[in-house]
N, C-alpha and C. Protein backbone atom coordinates (compact mmCIF):
# COMPACT_ATOMS: atom_id res chain seq x y z
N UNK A 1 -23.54 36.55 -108.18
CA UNK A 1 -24.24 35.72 -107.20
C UNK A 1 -23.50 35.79 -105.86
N UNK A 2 -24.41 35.89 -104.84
CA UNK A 2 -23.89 36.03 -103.47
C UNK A 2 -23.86 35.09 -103.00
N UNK A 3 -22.89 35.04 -102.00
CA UNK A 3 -22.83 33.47 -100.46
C UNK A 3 -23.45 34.15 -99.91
N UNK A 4 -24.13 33.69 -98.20
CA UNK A 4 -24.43 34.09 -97.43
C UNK A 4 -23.97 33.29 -96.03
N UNK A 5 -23.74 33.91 -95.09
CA UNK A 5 -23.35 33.04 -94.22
C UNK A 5 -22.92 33.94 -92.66
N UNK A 6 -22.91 32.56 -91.60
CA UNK A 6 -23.39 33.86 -90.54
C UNK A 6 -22.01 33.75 -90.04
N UNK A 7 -22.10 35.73 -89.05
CA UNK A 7 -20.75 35.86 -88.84
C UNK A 7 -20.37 35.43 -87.81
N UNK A 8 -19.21 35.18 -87.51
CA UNK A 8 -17.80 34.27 -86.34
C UNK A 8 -17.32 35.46 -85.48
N UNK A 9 -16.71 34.83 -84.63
CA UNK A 9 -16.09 35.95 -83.72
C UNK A 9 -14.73 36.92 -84.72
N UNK A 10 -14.59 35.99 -85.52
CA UNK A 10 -13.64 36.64 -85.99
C UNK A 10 -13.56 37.67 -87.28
N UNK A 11 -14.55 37.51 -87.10
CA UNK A 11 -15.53 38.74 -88.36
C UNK A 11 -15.56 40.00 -87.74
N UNK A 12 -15.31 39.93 -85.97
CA UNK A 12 -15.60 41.27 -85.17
C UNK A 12 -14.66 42.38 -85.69
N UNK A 13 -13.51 42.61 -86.12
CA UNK A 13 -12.69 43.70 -86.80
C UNK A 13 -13.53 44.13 -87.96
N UNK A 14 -13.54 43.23 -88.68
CA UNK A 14 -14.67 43.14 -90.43
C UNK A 14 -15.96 44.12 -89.80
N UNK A 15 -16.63 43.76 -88.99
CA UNK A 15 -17.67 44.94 -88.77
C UNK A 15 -17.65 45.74 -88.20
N UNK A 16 -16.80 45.95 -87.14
CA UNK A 16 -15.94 47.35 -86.72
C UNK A 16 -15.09 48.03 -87.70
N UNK A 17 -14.63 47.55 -89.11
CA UNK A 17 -14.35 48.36 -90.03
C UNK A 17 -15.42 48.93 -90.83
N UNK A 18 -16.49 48.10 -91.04
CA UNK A 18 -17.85 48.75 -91.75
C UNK A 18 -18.68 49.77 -90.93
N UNK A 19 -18.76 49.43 -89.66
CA UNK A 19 -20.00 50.63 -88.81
C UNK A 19 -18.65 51.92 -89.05
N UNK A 20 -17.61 51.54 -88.75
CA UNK A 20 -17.07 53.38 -88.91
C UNK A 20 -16.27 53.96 -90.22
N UNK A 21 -17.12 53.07 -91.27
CA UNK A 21 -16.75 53.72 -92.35
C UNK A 21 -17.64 55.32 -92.37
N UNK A 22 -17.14 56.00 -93.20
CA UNK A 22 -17.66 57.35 -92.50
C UNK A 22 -19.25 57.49 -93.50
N UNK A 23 -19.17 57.10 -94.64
CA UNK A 23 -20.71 57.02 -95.61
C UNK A 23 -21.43 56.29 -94.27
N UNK A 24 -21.05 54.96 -93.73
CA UNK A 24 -21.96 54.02 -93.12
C UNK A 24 -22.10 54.90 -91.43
N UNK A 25 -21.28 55.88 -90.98
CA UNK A 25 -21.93 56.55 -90.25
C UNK A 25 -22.54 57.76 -90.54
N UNK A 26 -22.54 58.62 -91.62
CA UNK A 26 -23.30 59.37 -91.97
C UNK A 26 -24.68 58.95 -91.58
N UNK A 27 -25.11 58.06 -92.38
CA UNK A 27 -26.32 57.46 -92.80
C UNK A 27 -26.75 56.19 -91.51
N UNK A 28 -26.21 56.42 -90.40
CA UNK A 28 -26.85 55.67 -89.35
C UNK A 28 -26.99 56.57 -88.81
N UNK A 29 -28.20 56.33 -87.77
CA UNK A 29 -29.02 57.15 -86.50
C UNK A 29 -28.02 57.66 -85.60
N UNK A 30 -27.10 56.84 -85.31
CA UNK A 30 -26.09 57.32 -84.62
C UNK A 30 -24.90 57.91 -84.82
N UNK A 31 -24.71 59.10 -85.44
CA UNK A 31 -23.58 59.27 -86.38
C UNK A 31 -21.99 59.39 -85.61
N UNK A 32 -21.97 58.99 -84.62
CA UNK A 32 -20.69 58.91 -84.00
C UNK A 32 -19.87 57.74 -83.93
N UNK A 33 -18.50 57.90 -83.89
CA UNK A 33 -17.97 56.84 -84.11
C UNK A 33 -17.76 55.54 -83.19
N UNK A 34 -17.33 54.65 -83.59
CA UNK A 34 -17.91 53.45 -82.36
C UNK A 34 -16.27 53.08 -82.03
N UNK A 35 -16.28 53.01 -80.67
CA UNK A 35 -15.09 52.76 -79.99
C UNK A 35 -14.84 50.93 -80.06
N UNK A 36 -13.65 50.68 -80.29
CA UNK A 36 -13.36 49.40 -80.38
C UNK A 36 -13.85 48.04 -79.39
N UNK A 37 -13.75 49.28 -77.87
CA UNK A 37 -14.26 48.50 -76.59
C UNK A 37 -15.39 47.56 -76.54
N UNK A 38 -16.44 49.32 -77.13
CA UNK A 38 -17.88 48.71 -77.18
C UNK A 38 -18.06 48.29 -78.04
N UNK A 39 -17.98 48.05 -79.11
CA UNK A 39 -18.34 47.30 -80.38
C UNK A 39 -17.61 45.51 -80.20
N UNK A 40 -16.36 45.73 -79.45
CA UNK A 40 -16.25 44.16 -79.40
C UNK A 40 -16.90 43.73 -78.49
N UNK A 41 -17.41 44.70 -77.10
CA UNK A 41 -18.46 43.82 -76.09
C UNK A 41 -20.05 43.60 -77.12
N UNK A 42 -20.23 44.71 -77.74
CA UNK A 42 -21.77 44.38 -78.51
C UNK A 42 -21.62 43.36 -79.38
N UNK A 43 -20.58 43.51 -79.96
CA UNK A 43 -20.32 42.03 -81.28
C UNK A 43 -20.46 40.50 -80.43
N UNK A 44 -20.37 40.48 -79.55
CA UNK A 44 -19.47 39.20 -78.81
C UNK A 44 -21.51 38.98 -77.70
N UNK A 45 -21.40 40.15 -77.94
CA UNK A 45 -23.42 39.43 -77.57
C UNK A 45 -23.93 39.39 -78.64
N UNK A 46 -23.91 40.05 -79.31
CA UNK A 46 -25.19 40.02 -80.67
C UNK A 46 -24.68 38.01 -81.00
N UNK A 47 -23.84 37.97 -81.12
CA UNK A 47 -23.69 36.63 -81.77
C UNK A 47 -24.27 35.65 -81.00
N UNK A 48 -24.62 35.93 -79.61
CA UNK A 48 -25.26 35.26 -78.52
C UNK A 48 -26.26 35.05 -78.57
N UNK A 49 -26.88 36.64 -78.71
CA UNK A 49 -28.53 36.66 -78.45
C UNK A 49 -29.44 36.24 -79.84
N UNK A 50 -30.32 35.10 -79.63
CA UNK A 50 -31.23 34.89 -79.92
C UNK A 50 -32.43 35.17 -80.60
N UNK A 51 -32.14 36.89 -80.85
CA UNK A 51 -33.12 37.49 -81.19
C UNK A 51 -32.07 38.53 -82.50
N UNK A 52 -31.17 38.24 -82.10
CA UNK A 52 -30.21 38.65 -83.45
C UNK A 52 -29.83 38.02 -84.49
N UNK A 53 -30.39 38.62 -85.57
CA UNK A 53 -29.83 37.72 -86.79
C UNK A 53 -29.05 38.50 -87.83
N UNK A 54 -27.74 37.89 -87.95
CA UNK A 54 -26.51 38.52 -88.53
C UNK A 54 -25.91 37.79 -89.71
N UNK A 55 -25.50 38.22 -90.68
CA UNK A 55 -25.88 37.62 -92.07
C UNK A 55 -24.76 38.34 -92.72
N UNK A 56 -23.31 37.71 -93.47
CA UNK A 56 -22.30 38.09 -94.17
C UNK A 56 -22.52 38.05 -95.35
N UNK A 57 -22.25 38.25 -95.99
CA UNK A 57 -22.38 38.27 -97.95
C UNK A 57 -20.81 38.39 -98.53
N UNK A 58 -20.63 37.06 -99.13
CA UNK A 58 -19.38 37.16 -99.87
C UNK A 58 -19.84 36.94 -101.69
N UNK A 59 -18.76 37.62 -102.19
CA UNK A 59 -19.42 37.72 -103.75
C UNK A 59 -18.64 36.60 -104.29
N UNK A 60 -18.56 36.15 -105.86
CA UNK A 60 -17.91 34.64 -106.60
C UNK A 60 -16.50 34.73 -106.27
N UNK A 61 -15.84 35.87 -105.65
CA UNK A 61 -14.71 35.76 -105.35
C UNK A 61 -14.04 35.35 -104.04
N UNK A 62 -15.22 35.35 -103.16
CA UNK A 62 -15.16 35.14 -102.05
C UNK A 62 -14.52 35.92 -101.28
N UNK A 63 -14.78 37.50 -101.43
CA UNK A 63 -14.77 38.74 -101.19
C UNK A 63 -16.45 39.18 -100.55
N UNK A 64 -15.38 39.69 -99.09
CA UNK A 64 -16.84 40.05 -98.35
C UNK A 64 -17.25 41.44 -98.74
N UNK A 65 -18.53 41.09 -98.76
CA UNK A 65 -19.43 42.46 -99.55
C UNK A 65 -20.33 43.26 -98.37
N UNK A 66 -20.71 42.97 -97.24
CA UNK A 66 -21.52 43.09 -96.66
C UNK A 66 -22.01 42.38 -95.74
N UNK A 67 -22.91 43.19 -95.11
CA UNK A 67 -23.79 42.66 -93.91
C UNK A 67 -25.38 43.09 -93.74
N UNK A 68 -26.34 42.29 -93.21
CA UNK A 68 -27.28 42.46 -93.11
C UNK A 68 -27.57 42.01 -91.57
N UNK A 69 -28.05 42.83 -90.70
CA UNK A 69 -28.87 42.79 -89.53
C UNK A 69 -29.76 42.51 -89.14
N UNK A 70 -30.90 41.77 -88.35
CA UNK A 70 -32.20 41.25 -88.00
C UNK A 70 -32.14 41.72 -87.08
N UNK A 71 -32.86 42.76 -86.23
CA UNK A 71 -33.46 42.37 -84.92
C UNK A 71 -34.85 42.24 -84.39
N UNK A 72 -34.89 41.25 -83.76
CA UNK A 72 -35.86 41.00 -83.32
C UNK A 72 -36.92 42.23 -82.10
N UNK A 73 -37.52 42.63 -82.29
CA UNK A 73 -38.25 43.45 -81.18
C UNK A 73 -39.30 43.60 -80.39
N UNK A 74 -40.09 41.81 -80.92
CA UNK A 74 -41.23 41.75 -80.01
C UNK A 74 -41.53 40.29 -80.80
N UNK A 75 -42.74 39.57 -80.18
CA UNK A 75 -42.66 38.00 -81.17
C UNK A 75 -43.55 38.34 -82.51
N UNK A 76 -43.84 39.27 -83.13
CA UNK A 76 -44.33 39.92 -84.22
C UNK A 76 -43.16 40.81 -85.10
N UNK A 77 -42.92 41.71 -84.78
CA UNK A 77 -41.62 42.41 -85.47
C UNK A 77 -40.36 42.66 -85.43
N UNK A 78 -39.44 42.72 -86.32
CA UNK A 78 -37.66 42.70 -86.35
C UNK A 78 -37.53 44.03 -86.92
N UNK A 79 -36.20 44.85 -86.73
CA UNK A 79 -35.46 45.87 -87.76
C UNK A 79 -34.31 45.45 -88.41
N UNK A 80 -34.58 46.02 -89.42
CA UNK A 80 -33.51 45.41 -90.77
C UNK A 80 -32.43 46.37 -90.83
N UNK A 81 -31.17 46.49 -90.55
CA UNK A 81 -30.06 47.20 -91.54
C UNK A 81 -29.18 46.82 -92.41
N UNK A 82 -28.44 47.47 -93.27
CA UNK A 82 -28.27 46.61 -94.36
C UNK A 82 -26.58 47.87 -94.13
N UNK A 83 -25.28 47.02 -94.36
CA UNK A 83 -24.09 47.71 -95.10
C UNK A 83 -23.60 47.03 -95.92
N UNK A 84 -22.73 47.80 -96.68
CA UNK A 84 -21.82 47.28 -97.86
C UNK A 84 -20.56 48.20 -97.38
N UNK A 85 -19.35 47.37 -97.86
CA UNK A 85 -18.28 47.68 -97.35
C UNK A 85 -17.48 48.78 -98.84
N UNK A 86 -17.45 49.79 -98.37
CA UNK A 86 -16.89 51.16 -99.34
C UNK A 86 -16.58 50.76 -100.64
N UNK A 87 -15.87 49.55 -100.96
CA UNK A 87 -15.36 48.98 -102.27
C UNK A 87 -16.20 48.42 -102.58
N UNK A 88 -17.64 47.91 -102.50
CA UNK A 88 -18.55 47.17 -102.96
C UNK A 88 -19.89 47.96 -103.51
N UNK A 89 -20.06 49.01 -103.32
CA UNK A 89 -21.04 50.22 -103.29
C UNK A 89 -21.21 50.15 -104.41
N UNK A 90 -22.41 50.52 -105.24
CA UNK A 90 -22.79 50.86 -106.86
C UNK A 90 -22.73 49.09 -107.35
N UNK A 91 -22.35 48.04 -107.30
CA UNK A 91 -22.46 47.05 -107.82
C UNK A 91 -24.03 46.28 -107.81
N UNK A 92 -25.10 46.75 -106.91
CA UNK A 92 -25.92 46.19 -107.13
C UNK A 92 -26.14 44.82 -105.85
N UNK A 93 -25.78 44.83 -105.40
CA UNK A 93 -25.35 43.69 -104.16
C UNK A 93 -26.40 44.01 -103.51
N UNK A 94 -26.78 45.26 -103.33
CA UNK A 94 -27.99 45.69 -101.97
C UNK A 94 -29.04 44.98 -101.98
N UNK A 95 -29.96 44.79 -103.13
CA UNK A 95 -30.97 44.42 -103.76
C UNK A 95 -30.96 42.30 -103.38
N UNK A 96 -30.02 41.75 -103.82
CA UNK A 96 -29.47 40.74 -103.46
C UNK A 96 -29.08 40.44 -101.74
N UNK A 97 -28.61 41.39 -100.70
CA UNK A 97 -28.16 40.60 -99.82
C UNK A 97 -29.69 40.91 -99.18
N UNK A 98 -30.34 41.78 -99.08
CA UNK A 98 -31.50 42.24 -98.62
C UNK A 98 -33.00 41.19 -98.72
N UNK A 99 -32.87 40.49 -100.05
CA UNK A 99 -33.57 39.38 -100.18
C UNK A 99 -33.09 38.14 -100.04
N UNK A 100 -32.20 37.78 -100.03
CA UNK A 100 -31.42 36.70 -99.13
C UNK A 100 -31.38 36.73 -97.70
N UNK A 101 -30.80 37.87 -97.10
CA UNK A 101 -31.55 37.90 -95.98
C UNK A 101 -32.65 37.86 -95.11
N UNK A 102 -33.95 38.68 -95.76
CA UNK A 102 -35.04 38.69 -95.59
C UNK A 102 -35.92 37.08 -96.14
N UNK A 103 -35.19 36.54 -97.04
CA UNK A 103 -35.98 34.94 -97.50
C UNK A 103 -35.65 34.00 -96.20
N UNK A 104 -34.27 34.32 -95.36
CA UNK A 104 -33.94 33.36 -94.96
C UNK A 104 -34.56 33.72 -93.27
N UNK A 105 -34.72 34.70 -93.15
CA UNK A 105 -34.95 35.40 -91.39
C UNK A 105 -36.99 34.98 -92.00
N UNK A 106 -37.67 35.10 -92.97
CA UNK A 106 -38.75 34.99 -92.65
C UNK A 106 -39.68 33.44 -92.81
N UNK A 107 -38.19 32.81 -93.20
CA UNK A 107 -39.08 30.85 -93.70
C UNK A 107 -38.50 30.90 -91.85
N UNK A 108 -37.65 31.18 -91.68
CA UNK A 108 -37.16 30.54 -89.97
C UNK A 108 -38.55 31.27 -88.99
N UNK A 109 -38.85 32.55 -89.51
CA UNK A 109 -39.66 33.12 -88.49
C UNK A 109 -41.22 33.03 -88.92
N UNK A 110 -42.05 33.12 -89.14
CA UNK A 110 -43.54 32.90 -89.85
C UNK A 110 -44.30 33.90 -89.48
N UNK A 111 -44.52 34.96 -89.70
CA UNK A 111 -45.52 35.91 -89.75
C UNK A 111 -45.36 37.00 -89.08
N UNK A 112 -43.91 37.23 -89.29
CA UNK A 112 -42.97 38.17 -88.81
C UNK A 112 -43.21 39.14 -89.84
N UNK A 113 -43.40 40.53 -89.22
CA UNK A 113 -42.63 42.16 -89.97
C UNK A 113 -41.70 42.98 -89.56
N UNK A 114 -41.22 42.84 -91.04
CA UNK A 114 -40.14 43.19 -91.67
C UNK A 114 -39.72 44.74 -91.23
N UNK A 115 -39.23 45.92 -90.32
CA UNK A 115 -39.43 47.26 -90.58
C UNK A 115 -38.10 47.93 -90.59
N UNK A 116 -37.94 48.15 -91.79
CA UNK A 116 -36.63 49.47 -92.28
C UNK A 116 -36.71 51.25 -92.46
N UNK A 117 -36.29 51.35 -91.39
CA UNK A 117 -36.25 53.15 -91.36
C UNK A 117 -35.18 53.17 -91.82
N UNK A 118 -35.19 54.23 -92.90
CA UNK A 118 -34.01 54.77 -93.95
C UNK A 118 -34.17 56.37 -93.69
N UNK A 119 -33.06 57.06 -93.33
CA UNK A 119 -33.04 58.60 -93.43
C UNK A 119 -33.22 59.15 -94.73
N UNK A 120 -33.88 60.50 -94.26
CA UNK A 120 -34.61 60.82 -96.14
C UNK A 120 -33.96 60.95 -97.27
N UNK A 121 -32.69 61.19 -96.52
CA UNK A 121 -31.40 61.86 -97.46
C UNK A 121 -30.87 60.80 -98.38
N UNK A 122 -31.16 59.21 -97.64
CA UNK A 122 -30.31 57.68 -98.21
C UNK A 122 -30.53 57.46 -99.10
N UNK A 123 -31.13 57.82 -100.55
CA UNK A 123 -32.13 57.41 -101.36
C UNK A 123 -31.58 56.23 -101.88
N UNK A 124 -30.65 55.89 -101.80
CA UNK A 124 -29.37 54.66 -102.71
C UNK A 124 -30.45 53.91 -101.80
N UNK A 125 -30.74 53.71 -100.54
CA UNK A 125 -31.16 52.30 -99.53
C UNK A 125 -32.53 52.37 -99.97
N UNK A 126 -33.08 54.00 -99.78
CA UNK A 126 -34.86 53.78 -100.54
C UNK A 126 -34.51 52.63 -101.21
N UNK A 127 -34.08 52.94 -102.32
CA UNK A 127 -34.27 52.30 -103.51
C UNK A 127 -33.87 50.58 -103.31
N UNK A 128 -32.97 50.97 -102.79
CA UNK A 128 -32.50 49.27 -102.53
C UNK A 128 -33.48 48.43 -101.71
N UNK A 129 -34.58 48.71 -100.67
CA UNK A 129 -35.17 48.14 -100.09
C UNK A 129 -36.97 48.00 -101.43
N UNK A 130 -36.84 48.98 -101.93
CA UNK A 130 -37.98 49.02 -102.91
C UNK A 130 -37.91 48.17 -103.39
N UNK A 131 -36.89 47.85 -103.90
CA UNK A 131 -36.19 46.78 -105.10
C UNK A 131 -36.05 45.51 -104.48
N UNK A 132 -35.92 45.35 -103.43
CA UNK A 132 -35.78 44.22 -102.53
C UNK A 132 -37.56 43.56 -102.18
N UNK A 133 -38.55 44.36 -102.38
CA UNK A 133 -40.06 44.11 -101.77
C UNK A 133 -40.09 45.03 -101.03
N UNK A 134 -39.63 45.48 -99.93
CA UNK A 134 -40.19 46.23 -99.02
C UNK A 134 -41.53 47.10 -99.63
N UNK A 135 -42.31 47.58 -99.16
CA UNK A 135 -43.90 48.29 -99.48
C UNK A 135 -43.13 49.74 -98.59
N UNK A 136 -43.58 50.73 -99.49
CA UNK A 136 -43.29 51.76 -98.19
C UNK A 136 -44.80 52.20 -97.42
N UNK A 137 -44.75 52.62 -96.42
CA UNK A 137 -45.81 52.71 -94.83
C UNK A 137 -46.12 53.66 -94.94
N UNK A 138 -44.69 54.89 -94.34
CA UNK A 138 -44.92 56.10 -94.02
C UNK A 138 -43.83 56.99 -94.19
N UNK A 139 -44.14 58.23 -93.84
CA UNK A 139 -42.96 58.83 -93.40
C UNK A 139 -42.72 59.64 -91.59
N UNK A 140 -41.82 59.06 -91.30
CA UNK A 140 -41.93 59.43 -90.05
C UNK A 140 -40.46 59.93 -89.02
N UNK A 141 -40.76 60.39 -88.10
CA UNK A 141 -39.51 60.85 -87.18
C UNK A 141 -39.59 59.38 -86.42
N UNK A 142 -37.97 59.14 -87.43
CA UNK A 142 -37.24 58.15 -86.14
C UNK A 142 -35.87 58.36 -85.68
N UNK A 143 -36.01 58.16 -84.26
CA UNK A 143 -34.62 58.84 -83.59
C UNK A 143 -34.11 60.19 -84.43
N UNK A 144 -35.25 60.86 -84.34
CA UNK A 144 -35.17 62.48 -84.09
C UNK A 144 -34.72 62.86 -86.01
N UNK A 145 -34.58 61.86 -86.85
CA UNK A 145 -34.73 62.02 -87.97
C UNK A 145 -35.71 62.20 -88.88
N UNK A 146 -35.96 62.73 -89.80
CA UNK A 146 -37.05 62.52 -90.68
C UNK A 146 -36.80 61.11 -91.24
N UNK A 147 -37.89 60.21 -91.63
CA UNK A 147 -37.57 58.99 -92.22
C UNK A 147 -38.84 58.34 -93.18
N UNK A 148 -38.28 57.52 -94.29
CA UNK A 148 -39.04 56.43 -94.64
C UNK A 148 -39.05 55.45 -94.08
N UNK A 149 -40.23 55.08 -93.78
CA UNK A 149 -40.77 53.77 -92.84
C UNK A 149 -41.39 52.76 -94.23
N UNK A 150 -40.43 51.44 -94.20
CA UNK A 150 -40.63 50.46 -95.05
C UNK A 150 -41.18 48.96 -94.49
N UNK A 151 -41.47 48.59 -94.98
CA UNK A 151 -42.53 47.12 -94.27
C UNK A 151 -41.94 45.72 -95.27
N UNK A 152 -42.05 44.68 -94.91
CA UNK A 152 -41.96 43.84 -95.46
C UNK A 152 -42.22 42.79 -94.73
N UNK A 153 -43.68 41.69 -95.05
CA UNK A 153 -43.93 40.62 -94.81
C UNK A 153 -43.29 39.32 -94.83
């Protein structure tokens, strides 16, 4: 069973260690590594803005497992990303922080969609968002990738 809970300024190292884990940049759009600079100026807004919703996952040990992302992109639709931190991988957590997240971003928001582009190659996240509800849409080029386009109400 997971906590959930939102992240602090002082979580900013904690997710500058997850975006440049090298699996978690493989498998992002942006596969380059993120400089400390910009990631503590982006961390230090995202926690600001309003339209970001940022979501920690600690497991019964109170060991952080992850993160889940909201963004908001219009007053109808958000994008979802989802990490797990290298030592947490294969346990099954995905499935769990993904619907905890998504229960809690859609009672706050009402008739909001849900949209997760996963690169074709990710199949671990296919699956984890399948398993989570997501419906899959399509398949499509996003940011110059081939992708599954996933939906969730």
């Amino acid at each position: 069973m997971l906590s959930i809970r939102k992240p602090t300024i002082d979580d900013m190292e904690l997710y500058f260690d997850w975006a440049n884990d090298p699996d978690v940049r493989e498998q992002s759009y942006n596969s380059n590594p993120i400089n400390l600079t910009n990631h503590k100026k982006w961390f230090e807004s995202a926690l600001k803005n309003e339209a970001c919703f940022m979501y920690v996952f600690q497991n019964a040990d109170k060991e952080d497992v992850g993160q889940v992302r909201i963004q908001k992109q219009n007053d109808k639709e958000a994008l979802i990303g989802i990490s797990i931190a290298s030592k947490r991988r294969g346990k099954g957590y995905a499935k769990e922080m993904l619907l905890l997240a998504t229960d809690s971003f859609l009672e706050a928001n009402k008739g909001f969609l849900l949209n997760a582009y996963i690169k074709e190659s990710n199949l671990s996240s296919k699956f984890s968002f399948e398993n989570a509800g997501f419906k899959f849409s399509d398949m499509v080029d996003y940011e110059n990738f081939r992708s599954f386009h996933y939906i969730k109400e």
